[in-house]
Every structure is written in structure tokens, then in C-alpha cells.
N, C-alpha and C. Protein backbone atom coordinates (compact mmCIF):
# COMPACT_ATOMS: atom_id res chain seq x y z
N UNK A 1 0.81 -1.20 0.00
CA UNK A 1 0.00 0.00 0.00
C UNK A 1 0.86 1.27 0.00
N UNK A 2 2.37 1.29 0.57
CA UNK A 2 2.96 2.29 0.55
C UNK A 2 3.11 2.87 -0.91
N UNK A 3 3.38 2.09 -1.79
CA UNK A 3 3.60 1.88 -2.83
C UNK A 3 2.30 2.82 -3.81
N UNK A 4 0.88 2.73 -3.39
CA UNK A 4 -0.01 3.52 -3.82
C UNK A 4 -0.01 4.99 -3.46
N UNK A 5 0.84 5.12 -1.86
CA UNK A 5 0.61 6.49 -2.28
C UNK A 5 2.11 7.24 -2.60
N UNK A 6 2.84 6.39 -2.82
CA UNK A 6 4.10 7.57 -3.11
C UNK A 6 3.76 7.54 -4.77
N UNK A 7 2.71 6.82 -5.48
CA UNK A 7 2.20 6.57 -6.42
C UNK A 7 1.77 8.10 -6.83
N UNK A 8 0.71 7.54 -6.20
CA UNK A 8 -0.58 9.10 -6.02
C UNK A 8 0.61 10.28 -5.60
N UNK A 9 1.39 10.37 -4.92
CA UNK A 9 1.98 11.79 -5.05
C UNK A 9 3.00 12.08 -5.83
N UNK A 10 3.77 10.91 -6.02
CA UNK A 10 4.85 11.04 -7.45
C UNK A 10 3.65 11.89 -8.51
N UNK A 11 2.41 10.98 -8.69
CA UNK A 11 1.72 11.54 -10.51
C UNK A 11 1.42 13.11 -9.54
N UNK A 12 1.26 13.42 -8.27
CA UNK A 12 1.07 14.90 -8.43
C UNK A 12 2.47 15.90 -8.42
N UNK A 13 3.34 15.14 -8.71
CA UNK A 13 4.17 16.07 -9.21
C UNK A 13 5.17 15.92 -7.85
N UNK A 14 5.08 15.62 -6.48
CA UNK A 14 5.78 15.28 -5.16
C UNK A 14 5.21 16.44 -4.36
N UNK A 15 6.02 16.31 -2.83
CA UNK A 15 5.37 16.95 -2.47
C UNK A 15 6.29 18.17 -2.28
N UNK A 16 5.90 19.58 -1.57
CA UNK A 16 6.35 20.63 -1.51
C UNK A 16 7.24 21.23 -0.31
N UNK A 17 8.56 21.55 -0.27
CA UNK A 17 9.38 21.61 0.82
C UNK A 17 8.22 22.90 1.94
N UNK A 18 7.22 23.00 1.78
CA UNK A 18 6.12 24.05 2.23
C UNK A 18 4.60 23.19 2.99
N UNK A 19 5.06 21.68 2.50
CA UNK A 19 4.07 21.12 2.83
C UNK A 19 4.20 20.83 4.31
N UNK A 20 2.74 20.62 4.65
CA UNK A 20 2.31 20.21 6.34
C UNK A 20 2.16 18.80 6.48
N UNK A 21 3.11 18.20 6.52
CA UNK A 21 2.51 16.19 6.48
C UNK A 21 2.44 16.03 7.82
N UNK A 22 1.86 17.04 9.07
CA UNK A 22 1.37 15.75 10.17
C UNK A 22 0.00 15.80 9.71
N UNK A 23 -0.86 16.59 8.82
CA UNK A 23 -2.47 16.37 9.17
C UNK A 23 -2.50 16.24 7.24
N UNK A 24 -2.87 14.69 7.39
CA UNK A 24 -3.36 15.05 6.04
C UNK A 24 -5.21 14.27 5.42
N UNK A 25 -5.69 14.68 4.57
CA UNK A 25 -7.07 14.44 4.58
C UNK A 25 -7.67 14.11 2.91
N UNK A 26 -8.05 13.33 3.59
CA UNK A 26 -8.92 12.19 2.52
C UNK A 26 -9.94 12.46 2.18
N UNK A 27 -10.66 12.84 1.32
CA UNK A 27 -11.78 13.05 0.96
C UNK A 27 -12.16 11.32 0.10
N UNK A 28 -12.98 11.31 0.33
CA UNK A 28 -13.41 9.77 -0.20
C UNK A 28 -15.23 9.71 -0.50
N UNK A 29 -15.27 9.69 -1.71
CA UNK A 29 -16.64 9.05 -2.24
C UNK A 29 -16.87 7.66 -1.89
N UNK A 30 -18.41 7.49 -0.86
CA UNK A 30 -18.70 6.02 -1.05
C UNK A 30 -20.10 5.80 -2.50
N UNK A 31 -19.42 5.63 -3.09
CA UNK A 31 -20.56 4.99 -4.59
C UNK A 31 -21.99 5.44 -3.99
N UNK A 32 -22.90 6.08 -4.55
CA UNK A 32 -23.94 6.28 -4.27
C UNK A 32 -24.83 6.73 -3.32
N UNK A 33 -23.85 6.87 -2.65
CA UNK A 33 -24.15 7.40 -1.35
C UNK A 33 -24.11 8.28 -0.61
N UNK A 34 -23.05 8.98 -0.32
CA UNK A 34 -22.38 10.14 0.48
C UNK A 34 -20.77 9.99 0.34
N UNK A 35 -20.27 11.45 0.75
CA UNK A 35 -18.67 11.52 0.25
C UNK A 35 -18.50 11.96 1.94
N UNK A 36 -17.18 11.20 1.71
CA UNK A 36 -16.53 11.76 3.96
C UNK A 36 -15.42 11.98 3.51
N UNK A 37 -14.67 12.53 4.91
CA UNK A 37 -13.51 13.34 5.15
C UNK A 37 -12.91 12.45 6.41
N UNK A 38 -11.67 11.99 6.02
CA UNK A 38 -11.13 11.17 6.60
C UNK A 38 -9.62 11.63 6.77
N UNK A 39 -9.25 11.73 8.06
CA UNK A 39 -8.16 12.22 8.71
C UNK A 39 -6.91 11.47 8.50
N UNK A 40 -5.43 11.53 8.17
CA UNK A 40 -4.24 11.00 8.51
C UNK A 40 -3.40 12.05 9.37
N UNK A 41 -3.20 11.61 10.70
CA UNK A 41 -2.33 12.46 11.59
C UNK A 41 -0.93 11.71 11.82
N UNK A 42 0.10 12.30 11.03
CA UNK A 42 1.44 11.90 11.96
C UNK A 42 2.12 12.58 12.29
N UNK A 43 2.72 12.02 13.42
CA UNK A 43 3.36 12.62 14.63
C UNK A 43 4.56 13.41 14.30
N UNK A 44 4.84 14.59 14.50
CA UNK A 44 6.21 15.54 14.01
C UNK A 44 7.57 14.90 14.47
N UNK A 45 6.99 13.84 15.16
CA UNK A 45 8.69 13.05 15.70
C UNK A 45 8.98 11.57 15.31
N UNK A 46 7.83 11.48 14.08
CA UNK A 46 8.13 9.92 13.84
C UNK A 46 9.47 9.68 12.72
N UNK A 47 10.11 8.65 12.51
CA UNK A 47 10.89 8.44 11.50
C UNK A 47 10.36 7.60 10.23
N UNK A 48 11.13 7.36 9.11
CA UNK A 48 10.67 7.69 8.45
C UNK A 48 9.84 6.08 8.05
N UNK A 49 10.22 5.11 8.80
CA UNK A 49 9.73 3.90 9.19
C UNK A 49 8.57 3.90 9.55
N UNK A 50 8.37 4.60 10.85
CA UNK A 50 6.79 5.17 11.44
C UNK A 50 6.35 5.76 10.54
N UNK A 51 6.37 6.26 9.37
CA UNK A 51 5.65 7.15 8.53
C UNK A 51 5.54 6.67 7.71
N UNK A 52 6.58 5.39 6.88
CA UNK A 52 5.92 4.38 5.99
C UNK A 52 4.82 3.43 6.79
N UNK A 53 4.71 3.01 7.87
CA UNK A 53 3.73 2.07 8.42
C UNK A 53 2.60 2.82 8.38
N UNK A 54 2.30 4.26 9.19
CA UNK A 54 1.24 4.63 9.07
C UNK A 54 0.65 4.84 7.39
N UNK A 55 1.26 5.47 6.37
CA UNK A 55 0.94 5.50 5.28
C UNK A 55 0.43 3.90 4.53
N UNK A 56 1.30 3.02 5.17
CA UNK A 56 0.53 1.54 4.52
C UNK A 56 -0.72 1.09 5.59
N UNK A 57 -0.85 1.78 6.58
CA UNK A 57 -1.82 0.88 7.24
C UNK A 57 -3.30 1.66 6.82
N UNK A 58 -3.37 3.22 5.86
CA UNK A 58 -3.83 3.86 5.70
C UNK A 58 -4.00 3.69 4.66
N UNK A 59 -5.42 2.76 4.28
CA UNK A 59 -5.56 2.54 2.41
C UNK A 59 -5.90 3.56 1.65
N UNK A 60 -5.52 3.60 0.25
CA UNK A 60 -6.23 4.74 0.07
C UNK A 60 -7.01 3.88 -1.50
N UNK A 61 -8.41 4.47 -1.93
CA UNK A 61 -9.19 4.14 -3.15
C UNK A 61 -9.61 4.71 -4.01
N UNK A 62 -9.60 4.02 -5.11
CA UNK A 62 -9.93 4.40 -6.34
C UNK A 62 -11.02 5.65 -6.15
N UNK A 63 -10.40 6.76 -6.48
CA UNK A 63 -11.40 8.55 -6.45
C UNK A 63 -11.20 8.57 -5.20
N UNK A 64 -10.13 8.49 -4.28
CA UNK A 64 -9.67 9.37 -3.00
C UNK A 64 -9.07 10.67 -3.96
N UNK A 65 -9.49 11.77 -3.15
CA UNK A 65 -8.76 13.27 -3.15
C UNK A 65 -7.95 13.16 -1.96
N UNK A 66 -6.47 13.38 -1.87
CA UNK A 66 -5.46 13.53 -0.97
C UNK A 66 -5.62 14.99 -0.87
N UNK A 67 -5.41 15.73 0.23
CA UNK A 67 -5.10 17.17 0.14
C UNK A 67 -4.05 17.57 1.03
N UNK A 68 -2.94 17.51 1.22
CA UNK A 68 -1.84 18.21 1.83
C UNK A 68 -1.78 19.45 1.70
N UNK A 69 -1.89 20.06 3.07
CA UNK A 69 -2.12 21.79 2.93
C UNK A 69 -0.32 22.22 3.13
N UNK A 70 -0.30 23.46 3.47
CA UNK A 70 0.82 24.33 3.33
C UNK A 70 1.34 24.62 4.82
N UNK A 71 1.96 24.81 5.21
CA UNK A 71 2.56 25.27 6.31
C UNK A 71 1.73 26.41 6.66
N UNK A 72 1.08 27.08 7.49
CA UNK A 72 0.43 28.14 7.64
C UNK A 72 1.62 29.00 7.82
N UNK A 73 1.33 30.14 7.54
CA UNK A 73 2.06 31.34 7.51
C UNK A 73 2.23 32.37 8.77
N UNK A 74 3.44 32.54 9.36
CA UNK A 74 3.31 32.90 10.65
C UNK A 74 2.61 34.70 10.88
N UNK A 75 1.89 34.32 11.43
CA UNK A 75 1.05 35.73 11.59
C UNK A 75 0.41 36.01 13.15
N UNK A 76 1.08 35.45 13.71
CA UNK A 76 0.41 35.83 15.21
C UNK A 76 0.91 36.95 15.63
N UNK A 77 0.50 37.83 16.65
CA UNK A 77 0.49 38.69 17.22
C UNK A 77 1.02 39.65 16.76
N UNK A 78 0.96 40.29 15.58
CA UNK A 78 1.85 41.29 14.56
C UNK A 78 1.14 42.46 15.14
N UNK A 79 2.24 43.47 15.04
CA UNK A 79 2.03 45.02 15.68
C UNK A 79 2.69 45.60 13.80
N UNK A 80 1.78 46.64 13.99
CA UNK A 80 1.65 47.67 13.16
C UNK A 80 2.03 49.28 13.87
N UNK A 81 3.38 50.13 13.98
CA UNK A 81 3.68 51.11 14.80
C UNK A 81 2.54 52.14 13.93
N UNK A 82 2.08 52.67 14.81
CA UNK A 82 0.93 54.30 14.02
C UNK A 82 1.91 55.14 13.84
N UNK A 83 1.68 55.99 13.00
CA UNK A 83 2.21 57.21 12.61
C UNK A 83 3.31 57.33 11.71
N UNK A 84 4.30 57.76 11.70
CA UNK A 84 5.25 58.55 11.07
C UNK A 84 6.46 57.42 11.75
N UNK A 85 6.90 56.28 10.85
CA UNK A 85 7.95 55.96 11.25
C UNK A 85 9.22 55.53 10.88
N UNK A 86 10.52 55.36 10.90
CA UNK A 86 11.57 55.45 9.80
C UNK A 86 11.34 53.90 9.02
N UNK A 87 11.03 52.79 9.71
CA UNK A 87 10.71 51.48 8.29
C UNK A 87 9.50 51.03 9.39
N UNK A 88 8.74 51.80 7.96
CA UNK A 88 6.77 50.78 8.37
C UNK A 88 6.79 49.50 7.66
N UNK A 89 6.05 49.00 8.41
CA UNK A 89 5.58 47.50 7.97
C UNK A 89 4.90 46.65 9.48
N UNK A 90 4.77 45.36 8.94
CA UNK A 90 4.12 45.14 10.28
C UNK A 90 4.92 43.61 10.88
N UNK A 91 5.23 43.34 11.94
CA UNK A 91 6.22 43.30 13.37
C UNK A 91 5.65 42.00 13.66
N UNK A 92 6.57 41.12 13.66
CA UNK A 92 5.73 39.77 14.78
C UNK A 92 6.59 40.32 16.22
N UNK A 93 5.43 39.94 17.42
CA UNK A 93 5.89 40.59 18.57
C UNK A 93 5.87 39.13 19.40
């Protein structure tokens, strides 16, 4: 099964030195029925052993959508100085 998805992400081209691989999500059609959203979580400290097992113990089927998101972009607590100042822009604090 490992084999299917380095499959599935080789044909998308691999993945992105930007990508987030502990949360990744399955979208999956059941035939006729209803489509679900199905979770893969791995752990930021597994190797790369633990991360082939979970990926094979994690089937994936014919019309799964994989979606690996992006690293979110750091934006917490940013200050913006008011007024008149020698370099504006805005500040992670």
C-alpha cells in the first residue's frame, strides 16, 4: 500500500518543501451514497519507518482526493507602529 501512495503523489508532481505532512485528509466518495472526510495524523517526531507504516496501514481508493495543505504562515500577534515611522511594515511581537 505504501507503494499507492508515493504513487498518487509522485503523478502529483511530489510533495512541496512548504508542505504540512502531520495532518493530512482524505476526501473519499462512497458509490452512491455520500462523500466523507477522513483524517491521517502523523506525529512531528516519527521516523521515516513510522511514517511508511502509518501511510501503509492507511488505504487509500480508487477517487480518494489527498489534500496536503501548506505550512500556515506565521502571523500571530503582529504590531503595526501608528504614525510617522523610519521602516513601516508590520512586526511579529
Amino acid at each position: 500500500m505504501k507503494r499507492l501512495w508515493l504513487t498518487a503523489l509522485d503523478l502529483a508532481g511530489g510533495i512541496l518543501p512548504a508542505a504540512a505532512l502531520q495532518h493530512i485528509e482524505v476526501q473519499r466518495l462512497i458509490a452512491h451514497e455520500k462523500r466523507t472526510m477522513l483524517t491521517l495524523d502523523i506525529s512531528s517526531d516519527s521516523d521515516a519507518d513510522a511514517i511508511a507504516k502509518q501511510l501503509a496501514a492507511f488505504k487509500i481508493q480508487d477517487g480518494d482526493q489527498i489534500h496536503i495543505f501548506p505550512i500556515a504562515p506565521y502571523k500571530r500577534k503582529r504590531h503595526l507602529p501608528p504614525g510617522t515611522v523610519v521602516r513601516p511594515g508590520r512586526y511579529s511581537v
